[in-house]
C-alpha atoms as a PDB file:
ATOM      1  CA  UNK A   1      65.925 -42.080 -43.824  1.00  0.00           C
ATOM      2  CA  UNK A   2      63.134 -43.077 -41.503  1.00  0.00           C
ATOM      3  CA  UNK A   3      64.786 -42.807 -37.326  1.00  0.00           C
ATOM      4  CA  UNK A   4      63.405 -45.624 -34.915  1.00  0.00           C
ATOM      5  CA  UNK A   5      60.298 -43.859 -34.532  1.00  0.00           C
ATOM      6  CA  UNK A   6      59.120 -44.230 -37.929  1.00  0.00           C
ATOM      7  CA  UNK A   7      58.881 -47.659 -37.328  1.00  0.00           C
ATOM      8  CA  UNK A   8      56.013 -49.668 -36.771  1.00  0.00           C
ATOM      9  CA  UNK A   9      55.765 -51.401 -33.008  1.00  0.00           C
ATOM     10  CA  UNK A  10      54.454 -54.356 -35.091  1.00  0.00           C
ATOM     11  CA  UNK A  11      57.708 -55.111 -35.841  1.00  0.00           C
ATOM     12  CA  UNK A  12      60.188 -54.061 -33.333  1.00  0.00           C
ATOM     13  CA  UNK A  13      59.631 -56.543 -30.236  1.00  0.00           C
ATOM     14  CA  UNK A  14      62.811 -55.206 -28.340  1.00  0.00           C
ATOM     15  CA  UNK A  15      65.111 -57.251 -26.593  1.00  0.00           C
ATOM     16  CA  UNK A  16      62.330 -58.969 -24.301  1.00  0.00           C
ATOM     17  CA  UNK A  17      61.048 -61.071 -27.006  1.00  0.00           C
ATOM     18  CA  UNK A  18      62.705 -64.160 -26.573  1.00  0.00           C
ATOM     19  CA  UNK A  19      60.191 -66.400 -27.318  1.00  0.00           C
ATOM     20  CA  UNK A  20      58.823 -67.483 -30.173  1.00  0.00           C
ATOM     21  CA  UNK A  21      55.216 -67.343 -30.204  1.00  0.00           C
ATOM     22  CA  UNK A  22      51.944 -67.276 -33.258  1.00  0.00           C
ATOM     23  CA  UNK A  23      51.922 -63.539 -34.677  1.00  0.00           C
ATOM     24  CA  UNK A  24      49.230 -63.670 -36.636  1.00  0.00           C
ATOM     25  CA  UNK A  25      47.016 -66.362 -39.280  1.00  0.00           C
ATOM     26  CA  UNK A  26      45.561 -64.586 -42.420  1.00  0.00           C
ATOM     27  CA  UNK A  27      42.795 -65.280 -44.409  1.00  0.00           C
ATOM     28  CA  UNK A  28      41.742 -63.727 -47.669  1.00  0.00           C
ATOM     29  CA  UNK A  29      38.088 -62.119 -47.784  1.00  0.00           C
ATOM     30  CA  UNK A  30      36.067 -60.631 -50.738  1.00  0.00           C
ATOM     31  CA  UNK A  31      34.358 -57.636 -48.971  1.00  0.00           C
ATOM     32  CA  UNK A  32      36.374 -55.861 -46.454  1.00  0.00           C
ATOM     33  CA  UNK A  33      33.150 -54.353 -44.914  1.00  0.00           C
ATOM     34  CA  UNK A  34      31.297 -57.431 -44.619  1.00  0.00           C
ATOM     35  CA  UNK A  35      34.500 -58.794 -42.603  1.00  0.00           C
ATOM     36  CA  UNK A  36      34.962 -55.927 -40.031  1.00  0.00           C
ATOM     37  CA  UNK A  37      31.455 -55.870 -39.649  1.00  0.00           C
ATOM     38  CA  UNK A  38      31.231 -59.793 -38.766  1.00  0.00           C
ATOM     39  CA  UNK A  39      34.600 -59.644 -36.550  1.00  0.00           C
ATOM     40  CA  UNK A  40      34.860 -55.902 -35.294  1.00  0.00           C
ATOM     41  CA  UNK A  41      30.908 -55.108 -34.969  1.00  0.00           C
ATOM     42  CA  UNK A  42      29.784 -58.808 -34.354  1.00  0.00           C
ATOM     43  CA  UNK A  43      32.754 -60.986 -32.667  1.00  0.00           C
ATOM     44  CA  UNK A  44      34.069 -57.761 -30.601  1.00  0.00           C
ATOM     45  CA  UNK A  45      37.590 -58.273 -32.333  1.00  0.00           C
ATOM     46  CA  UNK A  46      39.419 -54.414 -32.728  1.00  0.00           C
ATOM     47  CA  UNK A  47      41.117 -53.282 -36.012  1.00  0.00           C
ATOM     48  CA  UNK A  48      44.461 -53.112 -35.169  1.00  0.00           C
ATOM     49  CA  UNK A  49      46.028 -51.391 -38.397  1.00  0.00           C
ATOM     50  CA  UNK A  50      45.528 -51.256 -41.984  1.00  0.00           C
ATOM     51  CA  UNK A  51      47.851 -51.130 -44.893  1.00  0.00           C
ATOM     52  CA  UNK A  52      46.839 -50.907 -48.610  1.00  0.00           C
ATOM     53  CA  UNK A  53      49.298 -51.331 -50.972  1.00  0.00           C
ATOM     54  CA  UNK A  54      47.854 -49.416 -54.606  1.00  0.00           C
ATOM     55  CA  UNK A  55      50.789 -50.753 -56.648  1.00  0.00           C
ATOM     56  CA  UNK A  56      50.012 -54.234 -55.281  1.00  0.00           C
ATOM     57  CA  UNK A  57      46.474 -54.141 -55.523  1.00  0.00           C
ATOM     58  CA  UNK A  58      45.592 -55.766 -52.652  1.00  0.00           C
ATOM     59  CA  UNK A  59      45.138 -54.656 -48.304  1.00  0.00           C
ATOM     60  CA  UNK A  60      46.018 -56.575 -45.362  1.00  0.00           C
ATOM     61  CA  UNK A  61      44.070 -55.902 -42.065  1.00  0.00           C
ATOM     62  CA  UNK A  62      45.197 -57.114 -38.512  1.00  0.00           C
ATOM     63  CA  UNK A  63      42.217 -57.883 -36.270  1.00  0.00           C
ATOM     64  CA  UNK A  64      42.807 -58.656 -32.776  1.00  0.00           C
ATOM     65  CA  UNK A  65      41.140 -58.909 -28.987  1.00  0.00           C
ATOM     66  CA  UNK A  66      44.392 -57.209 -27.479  1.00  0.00           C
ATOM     67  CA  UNK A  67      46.876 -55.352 -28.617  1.00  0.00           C
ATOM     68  CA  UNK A  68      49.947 -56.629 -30.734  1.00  0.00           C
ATOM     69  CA  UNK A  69      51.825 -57.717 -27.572  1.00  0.00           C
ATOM     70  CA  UNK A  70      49.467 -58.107 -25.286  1.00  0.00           C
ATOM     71  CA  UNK A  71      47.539 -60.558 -26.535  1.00  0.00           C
ATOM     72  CA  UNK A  72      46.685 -63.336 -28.290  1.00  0.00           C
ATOM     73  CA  UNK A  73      47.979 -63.963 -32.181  1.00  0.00           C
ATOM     74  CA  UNK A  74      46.096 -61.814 -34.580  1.00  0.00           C
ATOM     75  CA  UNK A  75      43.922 -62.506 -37.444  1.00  0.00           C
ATOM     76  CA  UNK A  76      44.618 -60.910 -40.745  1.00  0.00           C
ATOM     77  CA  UNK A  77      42.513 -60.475 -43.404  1.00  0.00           C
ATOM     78  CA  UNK A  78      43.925 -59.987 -46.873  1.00  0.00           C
ATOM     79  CA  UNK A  79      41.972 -58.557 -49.874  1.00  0.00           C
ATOM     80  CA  UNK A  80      42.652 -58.521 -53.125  1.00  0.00           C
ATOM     81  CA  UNK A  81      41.070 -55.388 -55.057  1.00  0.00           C
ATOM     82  CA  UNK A  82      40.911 -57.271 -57.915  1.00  0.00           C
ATOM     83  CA  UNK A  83      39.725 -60.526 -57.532  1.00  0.00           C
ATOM     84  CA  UNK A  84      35.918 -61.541 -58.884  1.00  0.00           C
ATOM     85  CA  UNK A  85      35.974 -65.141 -58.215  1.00  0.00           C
ATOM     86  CA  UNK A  86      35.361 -66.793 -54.576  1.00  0.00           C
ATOM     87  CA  UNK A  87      37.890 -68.188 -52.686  1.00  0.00           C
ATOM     88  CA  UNK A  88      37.849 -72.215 -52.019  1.00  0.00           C
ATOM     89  CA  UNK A  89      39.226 -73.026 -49.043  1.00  0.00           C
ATOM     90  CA  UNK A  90      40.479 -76.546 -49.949  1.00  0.00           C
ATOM     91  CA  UNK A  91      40.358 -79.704 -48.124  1.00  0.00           C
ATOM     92  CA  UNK A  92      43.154 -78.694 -46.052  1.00  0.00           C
ATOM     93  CA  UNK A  93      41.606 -75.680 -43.567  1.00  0.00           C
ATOM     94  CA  UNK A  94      39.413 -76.899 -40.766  1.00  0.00           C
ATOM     95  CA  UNK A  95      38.355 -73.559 -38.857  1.00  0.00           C
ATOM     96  CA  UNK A  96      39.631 -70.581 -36.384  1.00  0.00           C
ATOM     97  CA  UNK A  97      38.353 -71.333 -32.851  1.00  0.00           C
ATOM     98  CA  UNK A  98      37.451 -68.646 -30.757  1.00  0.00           C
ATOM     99  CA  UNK A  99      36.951 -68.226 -26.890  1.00  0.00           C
ATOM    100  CA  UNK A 100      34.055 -66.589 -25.987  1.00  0.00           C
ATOM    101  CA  UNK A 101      32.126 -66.130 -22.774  1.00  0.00           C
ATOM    102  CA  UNK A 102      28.435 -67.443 -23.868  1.00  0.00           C
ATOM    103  CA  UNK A 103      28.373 -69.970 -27.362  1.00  0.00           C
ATOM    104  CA  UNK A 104      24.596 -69.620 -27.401  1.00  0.00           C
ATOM    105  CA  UNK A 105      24.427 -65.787 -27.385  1.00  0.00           C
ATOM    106  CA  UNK A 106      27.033 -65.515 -29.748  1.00  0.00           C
ATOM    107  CA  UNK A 107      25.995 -68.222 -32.041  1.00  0.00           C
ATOM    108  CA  UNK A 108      23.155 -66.256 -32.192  1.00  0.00           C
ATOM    109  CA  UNK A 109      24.655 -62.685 -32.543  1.00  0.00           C
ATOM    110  CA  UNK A 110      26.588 -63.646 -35.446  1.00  0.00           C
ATOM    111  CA  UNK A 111      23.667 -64.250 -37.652  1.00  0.00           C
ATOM    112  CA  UNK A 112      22.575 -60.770 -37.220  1.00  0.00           C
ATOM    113  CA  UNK A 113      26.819 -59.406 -38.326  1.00  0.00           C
ATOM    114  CA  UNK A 114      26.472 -61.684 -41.409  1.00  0.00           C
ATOM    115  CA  UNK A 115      27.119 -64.555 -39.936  1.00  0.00           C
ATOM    116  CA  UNK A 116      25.730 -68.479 -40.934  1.00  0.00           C
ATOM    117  CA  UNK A 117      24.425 -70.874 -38.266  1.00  0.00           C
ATOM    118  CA  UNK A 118      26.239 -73.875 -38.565  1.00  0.00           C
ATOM    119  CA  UNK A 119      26.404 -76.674 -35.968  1.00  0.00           C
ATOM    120  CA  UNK A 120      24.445 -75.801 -33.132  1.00  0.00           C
ATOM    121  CA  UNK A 121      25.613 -75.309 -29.574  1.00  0.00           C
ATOM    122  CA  UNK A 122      26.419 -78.560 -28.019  1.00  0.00           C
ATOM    123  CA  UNK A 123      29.169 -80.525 -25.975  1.00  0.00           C
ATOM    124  CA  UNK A 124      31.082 -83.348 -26.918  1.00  0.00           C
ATOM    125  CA  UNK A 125      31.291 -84.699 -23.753  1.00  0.00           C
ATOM    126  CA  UNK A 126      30.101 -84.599 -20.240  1.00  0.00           C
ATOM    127  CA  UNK A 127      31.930 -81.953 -18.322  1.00  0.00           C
ATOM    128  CA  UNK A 128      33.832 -80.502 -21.551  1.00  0.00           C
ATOM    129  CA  UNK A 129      32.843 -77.148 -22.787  1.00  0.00           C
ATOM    130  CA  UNK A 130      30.011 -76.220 -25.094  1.00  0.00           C
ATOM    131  CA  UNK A 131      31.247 -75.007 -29.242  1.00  0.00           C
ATOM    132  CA  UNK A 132      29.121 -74.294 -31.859  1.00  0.00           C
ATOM    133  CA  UNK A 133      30.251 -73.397 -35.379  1.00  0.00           C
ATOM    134  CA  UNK A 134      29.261 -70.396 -37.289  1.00  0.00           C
ATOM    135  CA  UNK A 135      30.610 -69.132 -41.230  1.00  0.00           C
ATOM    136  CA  UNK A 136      32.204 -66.036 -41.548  1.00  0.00           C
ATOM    137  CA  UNK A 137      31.033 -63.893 -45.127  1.00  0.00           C
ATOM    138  CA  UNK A 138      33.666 -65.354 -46.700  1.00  0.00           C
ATOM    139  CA  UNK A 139      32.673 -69.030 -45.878  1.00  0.00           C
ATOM    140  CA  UNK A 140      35.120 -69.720 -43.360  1.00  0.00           C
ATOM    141  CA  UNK A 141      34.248 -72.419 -40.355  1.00  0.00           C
ATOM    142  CA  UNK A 142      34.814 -70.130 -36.765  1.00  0.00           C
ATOM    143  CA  UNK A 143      34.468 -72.508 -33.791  1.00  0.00           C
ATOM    144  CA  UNK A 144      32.820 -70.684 -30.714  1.00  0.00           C
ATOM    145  CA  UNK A 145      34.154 -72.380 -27.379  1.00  0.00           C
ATOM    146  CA  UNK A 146      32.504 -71.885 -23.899  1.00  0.00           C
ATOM    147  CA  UNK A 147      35.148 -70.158 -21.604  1.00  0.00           C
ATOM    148  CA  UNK A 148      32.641 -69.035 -18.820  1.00  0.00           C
ATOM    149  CA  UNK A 149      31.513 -72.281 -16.528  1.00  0.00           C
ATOM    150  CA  UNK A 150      28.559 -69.753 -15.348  1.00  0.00           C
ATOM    151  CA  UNK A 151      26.642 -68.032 -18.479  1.00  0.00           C
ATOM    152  CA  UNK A 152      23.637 -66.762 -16.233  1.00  0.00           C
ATOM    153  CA  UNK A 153      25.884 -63.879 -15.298  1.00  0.00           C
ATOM    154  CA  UNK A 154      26.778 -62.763 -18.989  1.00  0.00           C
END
């Protein structure tokens, strides 16, 4: 039997998490290297762990800025080893918004990690912060949302 140490720190929080907080949101993606390459190479996200599970067929992958716990929630991406078809993202899923220091530059950046241009870099509003949309490889809507006032220094 496995002692405490086998265990993964993805699941043991210890006695200081009191609070409940967003772990992770998952997605399901057709081509595992296409993903990493878009989030990892492109977005700067860091592969946190992989599992693949051969009697199940299928892999999940944990994708984060920070670590587990010291960061924000994670994204997982799920793949199915078998599946030929597309996924359709219903008319229920809007889009994962990410923070990131210049929209424009990595609006553009994207396209070159597999990326597609969607809405331009804009503001809503006077004073609010510039977004722009871009798809992922698997079709998914990420929101890019100024969090730098001052982009001439990035």
């Amino acid at each position: 039997m496995p002692g405490s140490a086998d265990i993964d720190p993805f699941w043991v929080w210890g006695e200081d998490a009191e609070t409940p907080r967003v772990l992770h949101s998952m997605i399901r993606v057709r081509n595992v290297d296409a993903s990493l390459r878009f989030y990892c190479d492109g977005l700067g996200m860091n592969l946190l762990d992989r599992y693949d599970f051969a009697e199940g067929r299928f892999s999940i992958l944990f994708l984060s800025f920070a670590g587990y716990r010291d960061g924000p929630a994670a994204l997982e991406l799920t793949y199915n080893w078998d599946k030929a078809e597309d996924y359709t993202h219903g008319n229920g899923y809007g889009h994962i918004a990410i923070g990131v220091p210049d929209v424009t530059a990595m609006w553009n950046r994207l396209a070159d990690y597999g990326g597609v241009k969607g809405t331009a870099p804009k503001t809503l509003r006077e004073g609010a912060p510039q977004l722009a949309f871009v798809k992922d490889p698997d079709g998914y809507a990420i929101e890019l949302i100024q969090i730098r006032r001052d982009t001439k220094a990035v």
